[in-house]
C-alpha atoms as a PDB file:
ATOM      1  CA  UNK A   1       0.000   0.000   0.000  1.00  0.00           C
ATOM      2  CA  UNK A   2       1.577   3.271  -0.693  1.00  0.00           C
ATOM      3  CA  UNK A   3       2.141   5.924   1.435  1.00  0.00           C
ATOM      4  CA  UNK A   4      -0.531   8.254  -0.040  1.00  0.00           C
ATOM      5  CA  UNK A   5      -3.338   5.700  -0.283  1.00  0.00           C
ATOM      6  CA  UNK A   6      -2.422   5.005   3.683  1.00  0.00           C
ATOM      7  CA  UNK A   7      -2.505   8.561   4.508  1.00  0.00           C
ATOM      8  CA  UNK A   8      -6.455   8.585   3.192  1.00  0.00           C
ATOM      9  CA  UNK A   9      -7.441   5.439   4.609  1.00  0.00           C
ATOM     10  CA  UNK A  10      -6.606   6.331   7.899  1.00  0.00           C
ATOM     11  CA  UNK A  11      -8.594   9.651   7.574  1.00  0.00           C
ATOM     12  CA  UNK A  12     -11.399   7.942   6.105  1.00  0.00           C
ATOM     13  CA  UNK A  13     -11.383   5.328   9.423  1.00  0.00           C
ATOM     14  CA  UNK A  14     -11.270   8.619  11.554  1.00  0.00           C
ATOM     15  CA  UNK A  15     -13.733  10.673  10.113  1.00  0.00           C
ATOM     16  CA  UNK A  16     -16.176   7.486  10.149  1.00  0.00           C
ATOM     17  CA  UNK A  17     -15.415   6.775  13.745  1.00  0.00           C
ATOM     18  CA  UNK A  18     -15.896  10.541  14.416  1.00  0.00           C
ATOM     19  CA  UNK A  19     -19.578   9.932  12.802  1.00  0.00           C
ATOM     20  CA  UNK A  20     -20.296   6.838  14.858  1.00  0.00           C
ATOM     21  CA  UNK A  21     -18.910   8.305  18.124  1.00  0.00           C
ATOM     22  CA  UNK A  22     -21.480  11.493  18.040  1.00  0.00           C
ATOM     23  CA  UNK A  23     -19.163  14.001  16.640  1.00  0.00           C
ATOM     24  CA  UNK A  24     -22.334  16.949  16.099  1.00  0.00           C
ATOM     25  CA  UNK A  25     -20.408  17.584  12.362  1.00  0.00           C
ATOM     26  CA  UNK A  26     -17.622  15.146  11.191  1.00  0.00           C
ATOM     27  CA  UNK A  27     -16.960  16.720   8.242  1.00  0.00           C
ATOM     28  CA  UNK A  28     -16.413  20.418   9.385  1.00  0.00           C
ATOM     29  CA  UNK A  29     -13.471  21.769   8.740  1.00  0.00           C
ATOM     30  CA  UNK A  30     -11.280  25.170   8.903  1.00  0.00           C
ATOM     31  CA  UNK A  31      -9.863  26.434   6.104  1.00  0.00           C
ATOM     32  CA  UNK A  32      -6.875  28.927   6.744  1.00  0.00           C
ATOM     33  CA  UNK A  33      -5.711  30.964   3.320  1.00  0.00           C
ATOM     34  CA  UNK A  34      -4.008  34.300   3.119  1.00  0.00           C
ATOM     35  CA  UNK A  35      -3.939  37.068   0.865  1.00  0.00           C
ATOM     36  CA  UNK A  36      -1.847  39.368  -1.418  1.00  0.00           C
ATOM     37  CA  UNK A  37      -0.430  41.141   2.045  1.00  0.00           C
ATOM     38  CA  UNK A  38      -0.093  38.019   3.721  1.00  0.00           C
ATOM     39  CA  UNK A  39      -2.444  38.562   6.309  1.00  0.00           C
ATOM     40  CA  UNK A  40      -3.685  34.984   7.307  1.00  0.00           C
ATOM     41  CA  UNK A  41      -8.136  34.463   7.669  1.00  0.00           C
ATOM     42  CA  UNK A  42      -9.598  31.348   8.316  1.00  0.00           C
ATOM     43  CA  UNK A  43     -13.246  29.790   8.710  1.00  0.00           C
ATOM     44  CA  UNK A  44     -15.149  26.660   8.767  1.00  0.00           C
ATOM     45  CA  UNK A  45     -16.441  24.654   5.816  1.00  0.00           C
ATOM     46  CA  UNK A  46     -17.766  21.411   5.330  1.00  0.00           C
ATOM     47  CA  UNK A  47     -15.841  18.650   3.451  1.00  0.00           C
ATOM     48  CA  UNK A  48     -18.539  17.128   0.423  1.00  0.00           C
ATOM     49  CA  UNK A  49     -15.774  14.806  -1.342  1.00  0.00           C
ATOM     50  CA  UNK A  50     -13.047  12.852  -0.601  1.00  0.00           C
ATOM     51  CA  UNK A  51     -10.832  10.861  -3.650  1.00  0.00           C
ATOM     52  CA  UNK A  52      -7.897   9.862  -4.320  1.00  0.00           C
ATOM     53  CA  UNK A  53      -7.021  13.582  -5.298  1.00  0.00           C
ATOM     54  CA  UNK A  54      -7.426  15.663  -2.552  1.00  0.00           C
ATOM     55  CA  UNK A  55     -10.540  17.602  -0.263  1.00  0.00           C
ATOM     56  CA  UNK A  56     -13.296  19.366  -1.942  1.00  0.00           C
ATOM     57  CA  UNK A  57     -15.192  21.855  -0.798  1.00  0.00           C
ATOM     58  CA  UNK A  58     -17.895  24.127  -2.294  1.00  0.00           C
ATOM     59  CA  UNK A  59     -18.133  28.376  -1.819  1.00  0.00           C
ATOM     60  CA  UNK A  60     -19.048  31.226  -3.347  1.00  0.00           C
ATOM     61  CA  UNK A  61     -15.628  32.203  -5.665  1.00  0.00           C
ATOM     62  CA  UNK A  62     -16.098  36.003  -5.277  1.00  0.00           C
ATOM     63  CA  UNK A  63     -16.126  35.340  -1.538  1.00  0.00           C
ATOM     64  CA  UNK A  64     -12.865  36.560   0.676  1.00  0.00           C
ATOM     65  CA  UNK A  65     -12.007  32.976   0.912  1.00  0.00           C
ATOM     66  CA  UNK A  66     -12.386  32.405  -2.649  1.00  0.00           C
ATOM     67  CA  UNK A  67     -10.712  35.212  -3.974  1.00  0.00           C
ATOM     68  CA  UNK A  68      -7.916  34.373  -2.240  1.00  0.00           C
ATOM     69  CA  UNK A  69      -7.625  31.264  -3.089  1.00  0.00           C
ATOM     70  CA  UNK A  70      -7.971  31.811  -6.354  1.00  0.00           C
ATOM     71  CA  UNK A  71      -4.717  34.123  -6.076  1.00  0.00           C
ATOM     72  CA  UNK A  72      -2.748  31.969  -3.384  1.00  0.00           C
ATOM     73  CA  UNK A  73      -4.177  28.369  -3.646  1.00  0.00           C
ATOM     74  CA  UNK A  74      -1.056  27.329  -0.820  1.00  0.00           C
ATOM     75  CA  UNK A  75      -3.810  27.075   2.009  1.00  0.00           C
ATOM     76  CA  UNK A  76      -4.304  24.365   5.348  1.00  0.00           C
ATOM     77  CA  UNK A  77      -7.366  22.319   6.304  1.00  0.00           C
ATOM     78  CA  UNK A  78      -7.638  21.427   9.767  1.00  0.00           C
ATOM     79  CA  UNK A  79     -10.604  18.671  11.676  1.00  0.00           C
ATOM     80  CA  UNK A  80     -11.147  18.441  14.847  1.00  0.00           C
ATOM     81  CA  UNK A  81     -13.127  15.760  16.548  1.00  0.00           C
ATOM     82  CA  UNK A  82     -13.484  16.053  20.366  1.00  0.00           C
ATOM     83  CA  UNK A  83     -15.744  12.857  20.534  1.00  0.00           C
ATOM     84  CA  UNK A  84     -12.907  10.729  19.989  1.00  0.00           C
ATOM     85  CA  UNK A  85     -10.090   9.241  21.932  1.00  0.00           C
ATOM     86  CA  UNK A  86      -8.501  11.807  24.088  1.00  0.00           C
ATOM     87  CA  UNK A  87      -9.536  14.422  20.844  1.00  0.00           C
ATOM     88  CA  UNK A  88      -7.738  13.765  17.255  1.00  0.00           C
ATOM     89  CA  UNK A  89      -6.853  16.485  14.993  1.00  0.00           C
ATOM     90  CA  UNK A  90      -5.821  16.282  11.229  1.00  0.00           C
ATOM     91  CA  UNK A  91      -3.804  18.946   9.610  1.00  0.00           C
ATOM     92  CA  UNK A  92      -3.685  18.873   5.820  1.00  0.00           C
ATOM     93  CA  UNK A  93      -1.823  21.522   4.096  1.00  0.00           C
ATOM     94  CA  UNK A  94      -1.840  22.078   0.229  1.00  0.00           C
ATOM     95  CA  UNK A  95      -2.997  23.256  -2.616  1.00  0.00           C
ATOM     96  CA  UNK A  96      -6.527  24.636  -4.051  1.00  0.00           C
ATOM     97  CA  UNK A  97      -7.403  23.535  -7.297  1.00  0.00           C
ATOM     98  CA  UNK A  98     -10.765  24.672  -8.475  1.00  0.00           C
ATOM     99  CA  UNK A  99     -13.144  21.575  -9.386  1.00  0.00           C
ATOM    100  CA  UNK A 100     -14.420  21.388 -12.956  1.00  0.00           C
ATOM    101  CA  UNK A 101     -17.443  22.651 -14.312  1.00  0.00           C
ATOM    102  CA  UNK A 102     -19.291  19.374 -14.036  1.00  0.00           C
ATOM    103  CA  UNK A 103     -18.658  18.677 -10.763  1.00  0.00           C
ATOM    104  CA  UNK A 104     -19.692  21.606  -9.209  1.00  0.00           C
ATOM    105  CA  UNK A 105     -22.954  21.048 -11.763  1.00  0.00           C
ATOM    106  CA  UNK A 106     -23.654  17.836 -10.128  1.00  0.00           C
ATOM    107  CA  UNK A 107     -22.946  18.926  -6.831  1.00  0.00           C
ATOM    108  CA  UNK A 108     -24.910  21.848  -6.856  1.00  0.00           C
ATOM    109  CA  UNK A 109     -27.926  19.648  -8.267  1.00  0.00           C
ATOM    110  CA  UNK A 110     -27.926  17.874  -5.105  1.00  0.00           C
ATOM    111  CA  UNK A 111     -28.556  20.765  -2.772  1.00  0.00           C
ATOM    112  CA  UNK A 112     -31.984  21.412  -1.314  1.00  0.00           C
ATOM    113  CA  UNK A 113     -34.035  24.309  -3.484  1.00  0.00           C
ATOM    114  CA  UNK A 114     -33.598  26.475  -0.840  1.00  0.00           C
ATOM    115  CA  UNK A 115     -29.746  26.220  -0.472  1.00  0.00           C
ATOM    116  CA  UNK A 116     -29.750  26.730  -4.400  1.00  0.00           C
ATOM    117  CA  UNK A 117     -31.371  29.895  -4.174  1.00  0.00           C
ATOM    118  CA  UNK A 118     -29.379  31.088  -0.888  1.00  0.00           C
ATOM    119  CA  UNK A 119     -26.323  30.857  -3.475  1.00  0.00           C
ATOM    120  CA  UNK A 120     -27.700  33.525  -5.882  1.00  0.00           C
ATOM    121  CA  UNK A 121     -29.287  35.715  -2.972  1.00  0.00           C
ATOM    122  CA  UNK A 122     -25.847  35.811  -0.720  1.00  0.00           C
ATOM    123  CA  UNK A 123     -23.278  38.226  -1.762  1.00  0.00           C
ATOM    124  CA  UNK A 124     -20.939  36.431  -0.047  1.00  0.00           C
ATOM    125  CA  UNK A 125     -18.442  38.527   2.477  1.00  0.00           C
ATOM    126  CA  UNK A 126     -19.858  41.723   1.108  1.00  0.00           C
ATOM    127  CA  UNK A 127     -21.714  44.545   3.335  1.00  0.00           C
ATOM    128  CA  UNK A 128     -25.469  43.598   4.390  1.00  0.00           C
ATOM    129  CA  UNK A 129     -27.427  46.861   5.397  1.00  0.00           C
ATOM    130  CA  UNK A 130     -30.141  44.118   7.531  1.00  0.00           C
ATOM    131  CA  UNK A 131     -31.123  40.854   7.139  1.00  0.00           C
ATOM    132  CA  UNK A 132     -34.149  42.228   5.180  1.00  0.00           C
ATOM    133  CA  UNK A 133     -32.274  43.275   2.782  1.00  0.00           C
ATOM    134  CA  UNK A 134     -30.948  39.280   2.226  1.00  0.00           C
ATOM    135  CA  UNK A 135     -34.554  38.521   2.270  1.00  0.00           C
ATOM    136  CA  UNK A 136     -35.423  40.097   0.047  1.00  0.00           C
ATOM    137  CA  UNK A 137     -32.846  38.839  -2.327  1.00  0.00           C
ATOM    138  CA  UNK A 138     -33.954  35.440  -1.531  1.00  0.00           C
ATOM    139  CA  UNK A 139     -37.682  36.128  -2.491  1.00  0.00           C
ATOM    140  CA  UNK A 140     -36.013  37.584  -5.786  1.00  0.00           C
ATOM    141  CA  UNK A 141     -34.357  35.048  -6.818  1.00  0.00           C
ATOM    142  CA  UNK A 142     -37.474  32.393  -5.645  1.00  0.00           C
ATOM    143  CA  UNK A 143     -39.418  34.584  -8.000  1.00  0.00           C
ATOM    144  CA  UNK A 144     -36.425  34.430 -10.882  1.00  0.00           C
ATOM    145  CA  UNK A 145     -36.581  30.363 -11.385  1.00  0.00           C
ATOM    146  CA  UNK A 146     -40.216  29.720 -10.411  1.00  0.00           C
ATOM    147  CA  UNK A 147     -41.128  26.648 -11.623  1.00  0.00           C
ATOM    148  CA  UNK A 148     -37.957  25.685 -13.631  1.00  0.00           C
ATOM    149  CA  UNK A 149     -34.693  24.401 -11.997  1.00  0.00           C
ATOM    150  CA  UNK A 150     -32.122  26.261 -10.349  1.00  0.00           C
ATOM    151  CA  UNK A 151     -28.783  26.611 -12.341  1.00  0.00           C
ATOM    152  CA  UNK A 152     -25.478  26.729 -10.788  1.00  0.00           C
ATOM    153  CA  UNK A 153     -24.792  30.394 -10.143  1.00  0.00           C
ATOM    154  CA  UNK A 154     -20.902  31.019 -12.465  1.00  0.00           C
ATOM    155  CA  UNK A 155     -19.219  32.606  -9.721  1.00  0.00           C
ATOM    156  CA  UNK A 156     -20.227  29.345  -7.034  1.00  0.00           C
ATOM    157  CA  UNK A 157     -17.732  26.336  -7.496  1.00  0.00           C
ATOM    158  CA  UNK A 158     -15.736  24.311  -5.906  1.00  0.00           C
ATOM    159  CA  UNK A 159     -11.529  23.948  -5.084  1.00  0.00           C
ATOM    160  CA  UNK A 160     -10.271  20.396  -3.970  1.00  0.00           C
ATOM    161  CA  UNK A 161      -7.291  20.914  -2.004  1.00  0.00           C
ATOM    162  CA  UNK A 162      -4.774  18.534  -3.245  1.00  0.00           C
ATOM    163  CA  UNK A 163      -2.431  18.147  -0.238  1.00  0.00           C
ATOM    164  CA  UNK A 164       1.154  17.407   0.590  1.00  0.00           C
ATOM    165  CA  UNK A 165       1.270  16.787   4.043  1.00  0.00           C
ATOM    166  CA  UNK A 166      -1.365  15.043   6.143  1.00  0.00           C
ATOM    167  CA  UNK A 167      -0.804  14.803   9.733  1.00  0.00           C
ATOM    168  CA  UNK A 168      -2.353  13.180  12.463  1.00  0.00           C
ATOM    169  CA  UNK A 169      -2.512  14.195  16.047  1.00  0.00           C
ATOM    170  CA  UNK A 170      -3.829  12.171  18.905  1.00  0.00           C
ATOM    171  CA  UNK A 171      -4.667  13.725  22.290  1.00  0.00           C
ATOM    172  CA  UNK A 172      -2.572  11.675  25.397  1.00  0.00           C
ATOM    173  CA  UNK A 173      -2.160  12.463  29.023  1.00  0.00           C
ATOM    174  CA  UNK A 174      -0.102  14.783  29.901  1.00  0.00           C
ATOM    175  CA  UNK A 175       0.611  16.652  26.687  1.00  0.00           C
ATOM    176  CA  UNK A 176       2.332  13.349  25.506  1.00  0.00           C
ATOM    177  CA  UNK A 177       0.411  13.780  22.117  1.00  0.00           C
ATOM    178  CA  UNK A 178       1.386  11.382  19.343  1.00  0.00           C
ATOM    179  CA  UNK A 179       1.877  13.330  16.088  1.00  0.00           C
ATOM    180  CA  UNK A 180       2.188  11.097  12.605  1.00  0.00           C
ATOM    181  CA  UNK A 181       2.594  13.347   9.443  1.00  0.00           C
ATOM    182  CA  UNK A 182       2.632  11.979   5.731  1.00  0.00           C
ATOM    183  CA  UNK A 183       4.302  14.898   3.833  1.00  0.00           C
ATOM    184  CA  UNK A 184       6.087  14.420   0.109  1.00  0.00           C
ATOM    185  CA  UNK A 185       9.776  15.205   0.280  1.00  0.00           C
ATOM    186  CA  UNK A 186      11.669  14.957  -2.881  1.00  0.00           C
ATOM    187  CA  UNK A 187       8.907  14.164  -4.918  1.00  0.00           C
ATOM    188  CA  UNK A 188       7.314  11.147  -3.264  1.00  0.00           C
ATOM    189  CA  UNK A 189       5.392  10.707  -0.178  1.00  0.00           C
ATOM    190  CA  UNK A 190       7.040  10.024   3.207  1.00  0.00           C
ATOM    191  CA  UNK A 191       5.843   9.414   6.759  1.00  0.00           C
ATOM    192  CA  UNK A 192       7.535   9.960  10.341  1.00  0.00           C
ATOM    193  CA  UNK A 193       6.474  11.077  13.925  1.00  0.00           C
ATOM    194  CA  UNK A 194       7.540  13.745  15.305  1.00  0.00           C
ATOM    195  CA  UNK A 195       7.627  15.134  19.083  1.00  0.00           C
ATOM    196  CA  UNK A 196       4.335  16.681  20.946  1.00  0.00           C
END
């Protein structure tokens, strides 16, 4: 088994044993990206896909988030799961490619309605004078594709975060965490511990 494929196994065990053990949202995760100056936001997302490429998530692209990832894709994913063990965290650090057309298409086709119209009516990270104001945009846009489907708005899409190191921390007694990180060095995937 290679390296990689181990690396995404292992999260896929955790993340299902995160699910069975209560966690309130398994797949939540914070996304940390900078931009042009360097100064460093982050927020949390849910993960929709995992393959053998990377993480993907879905946003609006003219969002701060998207923006700048669009213009510095180097960005970090981080879960947490308090429901299991002593608490597990995975780090993944990487890079954001945006997803193609058609799978953001199919994706969005699987929201509910009302999600599908929230991603017209939001102007995502922009100024809201009242949350009238967002209603009304909603009714709008309810009035817009009455009675036909709801297309994919162009500037909401996806990025998959193709990663090159994956570590895993495990919560132990007295700050003796265990800390195993898959990372590629030289071109190919390695793995090591390292100390708490």
């Amino acid at each position: 088994m290679s390296l990689h494929f181990e690396a995404f196994s292992h999260f896929r065990e955790l993340i299902e044993r995160a699910r069975l053990a209560g966690e309130p949202e398994p797949t939540a995760m914070t996304v940390a990206s900078a931009g042009p100056d360097g100064r460093v936001s982050a927020r949390t997302v849910l993960l929709k896909e995992l393959d053998g490429r990377g993480f993907v998530f879905y946003t609006n692209h003219q969002s701060r988030k998207g923006r700048q990832l669009l213009a510095q894709p180097q960005c970090a994913l981080l879960f947490l799961w308090k429901a299991l063990d002593q608490m597990v965290q995975v780090k993944i650090e990487g890079r954001a490619e945006p997803v193609t057309h058609a799978e953001a298409d199919a994706y969005f086709a699987s929201r509910p309605r009302p999600s599908q119209i929230g991603a017209w009516a939001s102007k995502q990270s922009e100024t809201l004078s009242g949350r009238e104001e967002l209603l009304a945009r909603v009714r709008e846009f309810e009035q817009r594709f009455d009675g036909q489907d709801v297309p994919r708005p162009p500037h909401w899409s996806g990025f998959r975060v193709v990663p090159d190191l994956i570590e895993f921390w495990y919560g132990r007694d007295y700050r003796l965490h265990e800390r195993l990180r898959y990372e590629i060095k030289g071109g190919e995937w390695r793995k090591r511990m390292l100390y708490p």
